[in-house]
Protein backbone atom coordinates (compact mmCIF):
# COMPACT_ATOMS: atom_id res chain seq x y z
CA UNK A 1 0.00 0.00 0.00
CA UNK A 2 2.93 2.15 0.69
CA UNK A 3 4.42 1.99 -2.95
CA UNK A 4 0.25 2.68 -4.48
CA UNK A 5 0.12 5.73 -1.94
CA UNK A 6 3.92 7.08 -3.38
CA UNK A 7 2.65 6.80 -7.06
CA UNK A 8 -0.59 8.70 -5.64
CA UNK A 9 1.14 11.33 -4.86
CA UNK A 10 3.20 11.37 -7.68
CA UNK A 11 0.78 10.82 -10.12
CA UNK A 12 -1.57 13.84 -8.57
CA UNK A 13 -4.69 11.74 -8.33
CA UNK A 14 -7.81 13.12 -7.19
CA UNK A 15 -9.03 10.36 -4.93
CA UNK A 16 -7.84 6.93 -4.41
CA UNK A 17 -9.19 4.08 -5.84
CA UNK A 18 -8.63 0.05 -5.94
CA UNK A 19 -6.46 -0.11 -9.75
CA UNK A 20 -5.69 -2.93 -11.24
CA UNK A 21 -1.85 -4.52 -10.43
CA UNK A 22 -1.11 -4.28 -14.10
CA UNK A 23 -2.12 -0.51 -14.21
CA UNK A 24 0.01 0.70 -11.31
CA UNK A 25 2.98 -1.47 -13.16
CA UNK A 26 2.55 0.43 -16.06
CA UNK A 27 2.88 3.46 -14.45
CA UNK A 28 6.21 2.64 -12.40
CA UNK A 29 7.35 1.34 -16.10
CA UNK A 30 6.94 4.59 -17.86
CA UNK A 31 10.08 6.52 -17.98
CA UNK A 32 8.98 8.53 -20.40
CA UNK A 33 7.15 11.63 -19.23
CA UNK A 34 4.62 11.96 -21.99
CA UNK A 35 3.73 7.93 -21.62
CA UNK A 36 3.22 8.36 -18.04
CA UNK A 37 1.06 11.40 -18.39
CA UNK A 38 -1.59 9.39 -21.20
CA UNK A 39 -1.19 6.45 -18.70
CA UNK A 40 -2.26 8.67 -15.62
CA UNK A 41 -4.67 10.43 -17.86
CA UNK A 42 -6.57 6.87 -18.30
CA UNK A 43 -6.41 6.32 -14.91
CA UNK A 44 -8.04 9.67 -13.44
CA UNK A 45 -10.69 8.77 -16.61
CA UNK A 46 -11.41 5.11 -15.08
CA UNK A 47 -11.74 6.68 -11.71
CA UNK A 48 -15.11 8.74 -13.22
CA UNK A 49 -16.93 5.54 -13.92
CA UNK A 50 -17.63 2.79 -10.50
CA UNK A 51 -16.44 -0.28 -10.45
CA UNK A 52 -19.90 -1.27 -10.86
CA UNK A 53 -20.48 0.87 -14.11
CA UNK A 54 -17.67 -0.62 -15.87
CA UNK A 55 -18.50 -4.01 -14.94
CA UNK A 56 -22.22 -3.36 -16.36
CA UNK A 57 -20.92 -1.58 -19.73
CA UNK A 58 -18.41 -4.69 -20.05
CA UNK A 59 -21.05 -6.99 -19.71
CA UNK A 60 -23.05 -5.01 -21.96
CA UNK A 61 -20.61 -4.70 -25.04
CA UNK A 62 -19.76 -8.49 -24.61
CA UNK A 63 -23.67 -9.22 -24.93
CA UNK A 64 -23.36 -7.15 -28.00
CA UNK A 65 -20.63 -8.71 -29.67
CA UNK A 66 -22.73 -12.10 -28.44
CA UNK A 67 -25.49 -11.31 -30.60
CA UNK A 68 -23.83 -9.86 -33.28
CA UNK A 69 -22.18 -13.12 -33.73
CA UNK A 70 -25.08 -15.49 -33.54
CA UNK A 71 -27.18 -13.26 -36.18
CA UNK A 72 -24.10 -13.66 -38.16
CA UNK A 73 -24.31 -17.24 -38.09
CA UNK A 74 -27.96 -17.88 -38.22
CA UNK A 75 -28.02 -15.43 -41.25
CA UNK A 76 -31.17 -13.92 -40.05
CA UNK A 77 -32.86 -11.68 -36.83
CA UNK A 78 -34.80 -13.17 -34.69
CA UNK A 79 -38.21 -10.57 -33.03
CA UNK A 80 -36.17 -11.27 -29.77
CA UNK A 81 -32.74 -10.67 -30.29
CA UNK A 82 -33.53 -7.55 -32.31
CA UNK A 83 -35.12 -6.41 -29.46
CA UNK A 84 -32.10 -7.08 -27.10
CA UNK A 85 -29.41 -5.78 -29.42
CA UNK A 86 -31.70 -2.41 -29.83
CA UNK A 87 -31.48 -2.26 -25.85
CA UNK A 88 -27.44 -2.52 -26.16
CA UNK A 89 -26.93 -0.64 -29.27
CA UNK A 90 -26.89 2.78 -27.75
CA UNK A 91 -24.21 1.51 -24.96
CA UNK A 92 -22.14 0.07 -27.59
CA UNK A 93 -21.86 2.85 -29.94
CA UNK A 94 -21.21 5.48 -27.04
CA UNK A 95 -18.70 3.51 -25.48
CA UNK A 96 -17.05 3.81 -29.12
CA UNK A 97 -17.56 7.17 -29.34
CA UNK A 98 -15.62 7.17 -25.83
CA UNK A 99 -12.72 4.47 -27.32
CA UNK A 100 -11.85 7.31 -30.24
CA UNK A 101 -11.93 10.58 -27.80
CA UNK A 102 -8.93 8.18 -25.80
CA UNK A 103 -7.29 7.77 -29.00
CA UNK A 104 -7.37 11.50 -30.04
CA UNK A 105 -6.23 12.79 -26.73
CA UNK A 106 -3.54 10.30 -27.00
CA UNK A 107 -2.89 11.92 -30.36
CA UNK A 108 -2.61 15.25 -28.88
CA UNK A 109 -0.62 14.63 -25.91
CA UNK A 110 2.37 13.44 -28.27
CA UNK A 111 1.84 16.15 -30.64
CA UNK A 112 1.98 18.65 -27.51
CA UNK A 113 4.94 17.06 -26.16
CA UNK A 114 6.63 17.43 -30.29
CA UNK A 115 5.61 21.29 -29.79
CA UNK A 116 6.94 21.68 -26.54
CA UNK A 117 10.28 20.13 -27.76
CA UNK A 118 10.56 23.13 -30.48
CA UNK A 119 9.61 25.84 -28.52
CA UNK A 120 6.35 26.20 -30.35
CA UNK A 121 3.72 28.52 -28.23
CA UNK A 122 1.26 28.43 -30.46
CA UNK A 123 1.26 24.91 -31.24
CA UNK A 124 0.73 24.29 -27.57
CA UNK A 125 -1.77 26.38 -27.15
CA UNK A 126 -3.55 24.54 -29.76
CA UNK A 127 -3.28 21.08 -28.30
CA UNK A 128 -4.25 22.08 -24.87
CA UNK A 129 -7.68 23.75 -26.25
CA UNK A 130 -7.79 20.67 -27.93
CA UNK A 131 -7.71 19.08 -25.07
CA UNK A 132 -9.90 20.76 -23.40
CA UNK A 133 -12.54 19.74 -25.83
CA UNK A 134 -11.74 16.36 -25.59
CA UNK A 135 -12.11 16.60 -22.00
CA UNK A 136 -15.62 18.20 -22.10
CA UNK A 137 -16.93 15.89 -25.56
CA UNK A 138 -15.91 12.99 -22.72
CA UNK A 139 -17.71 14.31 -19.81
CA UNK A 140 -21.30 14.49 -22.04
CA UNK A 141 -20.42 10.80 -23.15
CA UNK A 142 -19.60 9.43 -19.81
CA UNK A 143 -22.88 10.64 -18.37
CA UNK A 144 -24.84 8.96 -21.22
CA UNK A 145 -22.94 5.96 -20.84
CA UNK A 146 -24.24 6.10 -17.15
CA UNK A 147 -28.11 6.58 -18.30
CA UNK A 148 -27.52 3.97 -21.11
CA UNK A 149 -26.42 1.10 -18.34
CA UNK A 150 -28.97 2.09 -15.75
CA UNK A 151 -31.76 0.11 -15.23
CA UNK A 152 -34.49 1.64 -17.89
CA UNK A 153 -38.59 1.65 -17.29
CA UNK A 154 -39.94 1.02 -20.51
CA UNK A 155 -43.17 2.78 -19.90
CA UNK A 156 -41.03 5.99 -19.50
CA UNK A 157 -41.21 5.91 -23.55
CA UNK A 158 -43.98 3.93 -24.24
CA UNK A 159 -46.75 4.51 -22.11
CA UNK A 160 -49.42 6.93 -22.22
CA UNK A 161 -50.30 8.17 -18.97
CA UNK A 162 -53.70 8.45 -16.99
CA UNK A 163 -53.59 10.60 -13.84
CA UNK A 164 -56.02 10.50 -11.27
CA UNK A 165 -57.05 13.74 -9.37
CA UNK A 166 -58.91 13.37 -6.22
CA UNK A 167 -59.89 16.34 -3.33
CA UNK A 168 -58.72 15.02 -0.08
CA UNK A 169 -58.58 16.64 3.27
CA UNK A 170 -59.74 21.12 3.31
CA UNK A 171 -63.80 20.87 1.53
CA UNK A 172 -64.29 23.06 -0.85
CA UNK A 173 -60.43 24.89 -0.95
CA UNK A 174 -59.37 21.08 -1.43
CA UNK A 175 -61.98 20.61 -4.67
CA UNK A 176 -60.93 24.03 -6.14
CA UNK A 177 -57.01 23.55 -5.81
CA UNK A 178 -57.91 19.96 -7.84
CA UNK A 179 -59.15 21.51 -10.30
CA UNK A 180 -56.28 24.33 -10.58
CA UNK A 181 -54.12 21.14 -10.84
CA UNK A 182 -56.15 19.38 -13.15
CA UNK A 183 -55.61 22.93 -15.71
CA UNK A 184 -52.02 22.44 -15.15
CA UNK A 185 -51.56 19.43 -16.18
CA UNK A 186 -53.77 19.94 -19.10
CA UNK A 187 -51.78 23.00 -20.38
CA UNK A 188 -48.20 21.13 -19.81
CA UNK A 189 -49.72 18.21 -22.24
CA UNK A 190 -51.02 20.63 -24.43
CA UNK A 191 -47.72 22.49 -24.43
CA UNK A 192 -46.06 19.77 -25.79
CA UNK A 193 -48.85 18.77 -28.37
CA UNK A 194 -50.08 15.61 -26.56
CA UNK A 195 -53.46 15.12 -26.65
CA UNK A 196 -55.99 14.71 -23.51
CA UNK A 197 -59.10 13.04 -23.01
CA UNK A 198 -61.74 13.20 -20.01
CA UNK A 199 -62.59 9.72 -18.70
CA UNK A 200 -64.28 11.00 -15.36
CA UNK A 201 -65.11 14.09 -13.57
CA UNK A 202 -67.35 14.82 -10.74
CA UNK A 203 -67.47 18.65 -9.48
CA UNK A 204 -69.11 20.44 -6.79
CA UNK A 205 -71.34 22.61 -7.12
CA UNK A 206 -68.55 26.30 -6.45
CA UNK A 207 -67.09 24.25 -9.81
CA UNK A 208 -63.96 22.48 -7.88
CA UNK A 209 -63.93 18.71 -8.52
CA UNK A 210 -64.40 15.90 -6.00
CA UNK A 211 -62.26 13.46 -8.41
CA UNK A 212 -60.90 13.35 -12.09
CA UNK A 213 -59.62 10.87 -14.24
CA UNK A 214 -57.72 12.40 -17.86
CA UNK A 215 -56.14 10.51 -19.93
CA UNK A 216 -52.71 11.73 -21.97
CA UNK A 217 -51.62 10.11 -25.19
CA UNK A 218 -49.16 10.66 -27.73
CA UNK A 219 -45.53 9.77 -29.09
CA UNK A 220 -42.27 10.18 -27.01
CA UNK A 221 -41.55 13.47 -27.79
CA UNK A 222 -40.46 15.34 -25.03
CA UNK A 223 -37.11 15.77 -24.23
CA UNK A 224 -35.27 17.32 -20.85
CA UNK A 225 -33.74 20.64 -20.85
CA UNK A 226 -30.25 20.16 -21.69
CA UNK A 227 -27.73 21.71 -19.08
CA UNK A 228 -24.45 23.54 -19.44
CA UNK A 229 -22.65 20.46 -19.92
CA UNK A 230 -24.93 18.36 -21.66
CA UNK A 231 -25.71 18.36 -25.80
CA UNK A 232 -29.04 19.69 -26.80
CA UNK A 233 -29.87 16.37 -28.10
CA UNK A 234 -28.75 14.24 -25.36
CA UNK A 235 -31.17 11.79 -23.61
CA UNK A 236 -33.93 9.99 -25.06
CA UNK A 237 -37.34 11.57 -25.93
CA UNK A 238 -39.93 10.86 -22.97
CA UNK A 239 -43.66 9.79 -23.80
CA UNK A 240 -46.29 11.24 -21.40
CA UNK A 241 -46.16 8.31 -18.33
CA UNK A 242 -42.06 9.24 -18.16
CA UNK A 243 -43.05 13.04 -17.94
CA UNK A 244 -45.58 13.36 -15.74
CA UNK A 245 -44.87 10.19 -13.23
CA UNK A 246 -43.06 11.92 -10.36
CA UNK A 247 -46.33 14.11 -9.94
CA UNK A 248 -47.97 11.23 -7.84
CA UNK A 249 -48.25 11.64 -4.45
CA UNK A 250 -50.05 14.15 -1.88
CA UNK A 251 -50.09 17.85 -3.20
CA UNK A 252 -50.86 20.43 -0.20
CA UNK A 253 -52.14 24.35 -0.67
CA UNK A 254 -52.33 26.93 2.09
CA UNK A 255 -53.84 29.76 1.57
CA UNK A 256 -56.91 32.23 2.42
CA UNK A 257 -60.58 31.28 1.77
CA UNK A 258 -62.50 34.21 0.23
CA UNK A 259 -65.20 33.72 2.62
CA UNK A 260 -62.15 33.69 5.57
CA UNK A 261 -59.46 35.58 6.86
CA UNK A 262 -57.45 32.21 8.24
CA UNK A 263 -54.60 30.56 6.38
CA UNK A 264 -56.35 26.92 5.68
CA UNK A 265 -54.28 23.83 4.55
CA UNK A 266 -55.77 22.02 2.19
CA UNK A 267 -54.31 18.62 0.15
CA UNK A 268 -54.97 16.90 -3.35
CA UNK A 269 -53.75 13.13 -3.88
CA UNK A 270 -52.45 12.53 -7.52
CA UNK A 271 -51.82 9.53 -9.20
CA UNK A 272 -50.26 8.55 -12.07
CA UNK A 273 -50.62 5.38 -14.16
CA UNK A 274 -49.03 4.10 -17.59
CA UNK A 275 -51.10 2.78 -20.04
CA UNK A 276 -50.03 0.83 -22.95
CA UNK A 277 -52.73 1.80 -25.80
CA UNK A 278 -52.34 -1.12 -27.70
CA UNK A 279 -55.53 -3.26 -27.74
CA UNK A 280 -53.47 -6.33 -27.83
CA UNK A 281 -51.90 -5.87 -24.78
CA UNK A 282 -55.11 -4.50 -23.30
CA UNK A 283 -56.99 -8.08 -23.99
CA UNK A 284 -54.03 -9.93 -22.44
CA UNK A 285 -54.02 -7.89 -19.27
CA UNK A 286 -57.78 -8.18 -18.67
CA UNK A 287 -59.24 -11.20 -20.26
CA UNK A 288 -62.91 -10.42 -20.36
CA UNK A 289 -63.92 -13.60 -18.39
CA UNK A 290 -62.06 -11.50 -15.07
CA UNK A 291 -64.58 -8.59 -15.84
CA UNK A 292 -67.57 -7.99 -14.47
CA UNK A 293 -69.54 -5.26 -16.55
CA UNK A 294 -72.40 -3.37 -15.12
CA UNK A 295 -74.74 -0.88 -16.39
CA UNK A 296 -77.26 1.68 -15.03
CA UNK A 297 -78.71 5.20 -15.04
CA UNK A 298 -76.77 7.98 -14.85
CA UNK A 299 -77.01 10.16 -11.31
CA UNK A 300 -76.94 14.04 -11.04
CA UNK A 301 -77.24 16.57 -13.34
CA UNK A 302 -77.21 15.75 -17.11
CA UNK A 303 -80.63 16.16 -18.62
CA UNK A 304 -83.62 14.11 -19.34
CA UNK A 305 -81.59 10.93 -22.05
CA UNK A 306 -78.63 11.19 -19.06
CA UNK A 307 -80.81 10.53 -16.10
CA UNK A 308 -83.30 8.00 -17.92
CA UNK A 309 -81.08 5.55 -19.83
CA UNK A 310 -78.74 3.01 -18.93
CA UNK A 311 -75.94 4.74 -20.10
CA UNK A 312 -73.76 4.90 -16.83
CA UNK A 313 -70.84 1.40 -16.63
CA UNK A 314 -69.16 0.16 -13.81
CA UNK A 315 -66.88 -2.65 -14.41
CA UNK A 316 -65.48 -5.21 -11.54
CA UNK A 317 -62.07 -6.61 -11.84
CA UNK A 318 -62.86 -9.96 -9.94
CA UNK A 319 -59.41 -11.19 -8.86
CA UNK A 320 -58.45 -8.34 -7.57
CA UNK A 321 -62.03 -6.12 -6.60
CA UNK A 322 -61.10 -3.10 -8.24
CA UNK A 323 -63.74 -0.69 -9.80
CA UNK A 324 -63.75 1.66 -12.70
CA UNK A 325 -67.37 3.65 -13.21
CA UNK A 326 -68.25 5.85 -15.72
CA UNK A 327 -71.52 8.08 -16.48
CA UNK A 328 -69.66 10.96 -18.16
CA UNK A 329 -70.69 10.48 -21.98
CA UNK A 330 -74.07 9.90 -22.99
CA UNK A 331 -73.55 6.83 -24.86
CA UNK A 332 -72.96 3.74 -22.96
CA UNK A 333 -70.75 2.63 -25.88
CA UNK A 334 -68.19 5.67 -24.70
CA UNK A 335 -68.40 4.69 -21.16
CA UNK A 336 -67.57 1.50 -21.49
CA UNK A 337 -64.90 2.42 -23.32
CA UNK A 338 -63.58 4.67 -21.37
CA UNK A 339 -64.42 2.44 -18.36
CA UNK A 340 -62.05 -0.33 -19.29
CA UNK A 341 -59.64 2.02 -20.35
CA UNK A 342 -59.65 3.48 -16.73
CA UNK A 343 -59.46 -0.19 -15.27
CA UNK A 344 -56.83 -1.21 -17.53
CA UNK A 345 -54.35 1.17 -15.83
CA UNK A 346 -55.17 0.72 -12.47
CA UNK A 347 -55.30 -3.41 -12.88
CA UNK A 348 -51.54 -3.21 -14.78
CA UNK A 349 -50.61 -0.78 -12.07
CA UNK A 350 -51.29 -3.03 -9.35
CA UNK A 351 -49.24 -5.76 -10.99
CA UNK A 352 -46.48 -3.57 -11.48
CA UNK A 353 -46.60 -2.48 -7.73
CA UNK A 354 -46.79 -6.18 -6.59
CA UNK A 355 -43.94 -6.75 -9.01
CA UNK A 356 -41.70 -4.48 -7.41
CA UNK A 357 -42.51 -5.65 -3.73
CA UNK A 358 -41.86 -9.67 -4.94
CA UNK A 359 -38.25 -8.47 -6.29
CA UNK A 360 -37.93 -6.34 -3.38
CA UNK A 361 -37.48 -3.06 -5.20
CA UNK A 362 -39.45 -0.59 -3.23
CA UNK A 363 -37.81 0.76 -0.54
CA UNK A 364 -37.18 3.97 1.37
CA UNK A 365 -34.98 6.40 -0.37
CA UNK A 366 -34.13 10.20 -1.07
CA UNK A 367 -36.95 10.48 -2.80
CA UNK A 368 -39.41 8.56 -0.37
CA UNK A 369 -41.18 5.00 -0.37
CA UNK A 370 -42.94 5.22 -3.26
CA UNK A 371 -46.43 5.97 -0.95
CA UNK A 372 -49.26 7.79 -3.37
CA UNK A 373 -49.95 8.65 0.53
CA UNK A 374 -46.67 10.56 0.86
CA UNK A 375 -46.72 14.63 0.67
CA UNK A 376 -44.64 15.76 -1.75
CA UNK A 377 -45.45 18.80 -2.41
CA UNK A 378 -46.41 22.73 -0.48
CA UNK A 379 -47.85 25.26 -2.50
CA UNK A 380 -47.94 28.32 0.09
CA UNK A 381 -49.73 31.08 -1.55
CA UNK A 382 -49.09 33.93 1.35
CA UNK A 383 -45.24 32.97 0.46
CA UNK A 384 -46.08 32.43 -3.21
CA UNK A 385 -43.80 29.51 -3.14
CA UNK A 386 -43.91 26.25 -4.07
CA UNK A 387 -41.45 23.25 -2.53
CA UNK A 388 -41.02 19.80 -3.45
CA UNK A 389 -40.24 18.12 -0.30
CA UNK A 390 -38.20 15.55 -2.24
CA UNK A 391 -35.36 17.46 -4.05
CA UNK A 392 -36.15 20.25 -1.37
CA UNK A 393 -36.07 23.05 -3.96
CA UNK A 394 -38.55 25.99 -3.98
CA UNK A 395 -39.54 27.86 -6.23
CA UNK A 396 -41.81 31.52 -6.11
CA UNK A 397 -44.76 32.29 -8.81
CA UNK A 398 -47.30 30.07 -7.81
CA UNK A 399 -49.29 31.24 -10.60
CA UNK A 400 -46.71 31.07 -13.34
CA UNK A 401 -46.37 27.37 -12.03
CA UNK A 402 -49.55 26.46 -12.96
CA UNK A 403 -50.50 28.33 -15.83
CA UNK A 404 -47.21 28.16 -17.67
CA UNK A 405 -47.90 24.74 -20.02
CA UNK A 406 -44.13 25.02 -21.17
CA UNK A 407 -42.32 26.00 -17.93
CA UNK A 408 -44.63 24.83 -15.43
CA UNK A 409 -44.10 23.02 -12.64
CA UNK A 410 -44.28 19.79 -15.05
CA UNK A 411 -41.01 21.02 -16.24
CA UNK A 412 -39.46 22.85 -13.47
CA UNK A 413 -39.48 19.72 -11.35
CA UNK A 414 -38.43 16.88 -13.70
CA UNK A 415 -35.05 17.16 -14.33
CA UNK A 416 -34.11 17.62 -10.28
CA UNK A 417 -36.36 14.48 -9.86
CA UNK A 418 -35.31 12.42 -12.73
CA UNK A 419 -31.62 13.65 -11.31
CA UNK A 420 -32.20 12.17 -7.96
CA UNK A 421 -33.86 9.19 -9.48
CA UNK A 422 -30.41 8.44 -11.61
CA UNK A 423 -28.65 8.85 -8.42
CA UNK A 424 -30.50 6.22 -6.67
CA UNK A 425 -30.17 3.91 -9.71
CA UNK A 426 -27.16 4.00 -9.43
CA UNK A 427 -26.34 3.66 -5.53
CA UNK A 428 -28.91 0.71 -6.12
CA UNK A 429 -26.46 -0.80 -8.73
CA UNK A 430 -23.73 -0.52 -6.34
CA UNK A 431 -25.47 -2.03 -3.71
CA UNK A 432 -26.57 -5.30 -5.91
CA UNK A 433 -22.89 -5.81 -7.21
């Protein structure tokens, strides 16, 4: 440990990590100063990516090469190894993006070292801007190497998404702030030219809603706003379940009643469920002979064919008792429709939840348990702040929150929350290696 610790220090390491034998022997063999320098230089670059990482993008390129192979000697692509070697194709083609930056810095380190040998300024100049950019062009790569070998959620970019709106605790302040929320998420679909359909609303009578169901559909088309140090087309293109999913949970408002002078808290429950439009996929997950389909009259106001047909469904998912009713439309055809629609996503979202507990994936974290239950969010109108109580980052404007479809708080909050999500991907893949 003594001799690793001297070439630490000599070497000017940021941090200390457990190299390879053969790496550290390399270094003690270079006698040249330039061939030590590109051997350090891969060293502090093999220190950004875990252990972990590297062992997952090795794995990942040698599943690659796997494939490649056995297409090559079948002569043809089977549905299911297309499928896999799409998953692995973006790993495999940044990680050779990453394999030529190494061999043009390499390049430029011995063209420096020629320049510096003849006294040439300029020349030096050049190769260390050079360098600089190969630094940077690496830094972009190595984080999308990182999202490429996480763990990915394929509804993120296939799913359309139904969210759920329901009034909880605060009368009518709690209906109204539902249906402020309801607009918002509205506009922020809108914004980004997805398109939304009703499948349930019931308001009270001050025009605040007691519960909502919308649904949002569309292709992945909405990408993250790219940072400093990120490429304006890095990141894949999320569909509307990957956009709007970390807006589940408990959503609380204090403010003034106009008929009172008292601050009253108030709280909203969201949830949000993917939902896989294809009909194919829709028959698998609820074979008809699990359903049990009910129809009757339509309650409250509606007018005279509304209140005196049989236009209202409810429909009964026997194994596991939950309900979807409908009475919105005036044709029973729509409801129904729209009722197994509803069902659909609540049934698959169940078996994804059960999933998760059986592999033992849900667990406490940074960003909480999971919990629909768990409050997530303050909107404090006498502040006119809001706070997410997960990345714990406010943010004043309360109106421009929820009436801005393109900077909202849609988009305000995702990429902190998708950033904290990455992280605990990743501590999660340390953990499991």
């Amino acid at each position: 440990m003594t001799k690793f610790v001297r070439l630490w220090r000599k070497t000017g390491l940021s941090r200390i990590s457990s190299f390879p034998t053969a790496t550290i022997h390399n270094l003690e063999s270079c006698a040249n100063p330039i061939a030590r320098r590109i051997e350090v230089s891969k060293l502090q670059r093999r220190c950004i990516l875990s252990s972990a990482v590297t062992l997952r993008i090795n794995t990942m390129m040698k599943r690659h090469e796997e494939i490649m192979e056995e297409m090559k000697s079948a002569g043809h692509t089977s549905p299911g190894l297309g499928k896999e070697l799409s998953s692995l194709s973006t790993v495999y083609s940044l990680q050779k993006q990453r394999a030529n930056l190494d061999e043009e810095e390499i390049a430029l380190q011995e063209l420096m070292d020629e320049a510096s040998t003849i006294a040439d300024k300029d020349m030096q100049r050049e190769c260390e801007n050079e360098l600089q950019r190969v630094d940077r062009e690496r830094a972009v790569l190595e984080g999308l190497i990182v999202d490429a070998v996480l763990p990915e959620d394929e509804d993120d970019y296939e799913s359309d998404a139904i969210i759920e709106i329901r009034a909880g605790t605060g009368g009518d302040e709690a209906s109204l702030f539902a249906s402020e929320l309801l607009e918002a998420y509205q506009k922020a679909a809108m914004a980004i030219r997805w398109k939304v359909e009703v499948l349930a609303e019931s308001r009270t009578d001050i025009g605040g809603i007691r519960e909502a169901s919308i649904s949002i559909s569309g292709n992945a088309s909405f990408r993250l706003p790219a940072t400093d140090s990120e490429r304006e087309d890095s990141g894949p293109l999320l569909g509307p379940y990957g956009a709007f999913k970390f807006e589940s949970g408990v959503h609380r408002v204090q403010r003034v009643p106009i008929n009172d002078s008292r601050i009253h808290t108030s709280a909203c429950s969201i949830a949000v469920l993917p939902f896989v439009s294809s009909i194919s996929n829709e028959k698998e997950l609820l074979p008809m002979s699990e359903l049990r389909i009910e129809t009757m009259r339509s309650s409250g106001a509606g007018g005279q064919h509304v209140n005196t047909t049989d236009s209202a469904v409810r429909i009964t998912h026997l194994p596991t008792g939950i309900t979807a009713a409908i009475q919105d439309e005036r044709s029973q055809h729509k409801n129904k429709a729209k009722a197994l629609k509803l069902i659909t996503a609540r049934v698959r979202d169940r078996q994804r939840t059960d999933a998760q507990l059986a592999r033992g994936e849900l667990r406490s974290n940074l960003m909480g348990g999971g919990d629909r239950s768990e409050r997530i969010r303050t909107y404090n109108y006498p502040q006119d702040r809001v706070t997410d109580h997960r990345c714990k980052v406010s943010k004043t404007g309360i109106s421009a929150m929820l009436n801005d479809g393109e900077n909202g708080i849609v988009v305000f909050y995702l990429p902190l929350l998708k950033a904290m999500h990455r992280e605990e991907l990743l501590e999660q893949l340390e953990d499991d290696r």
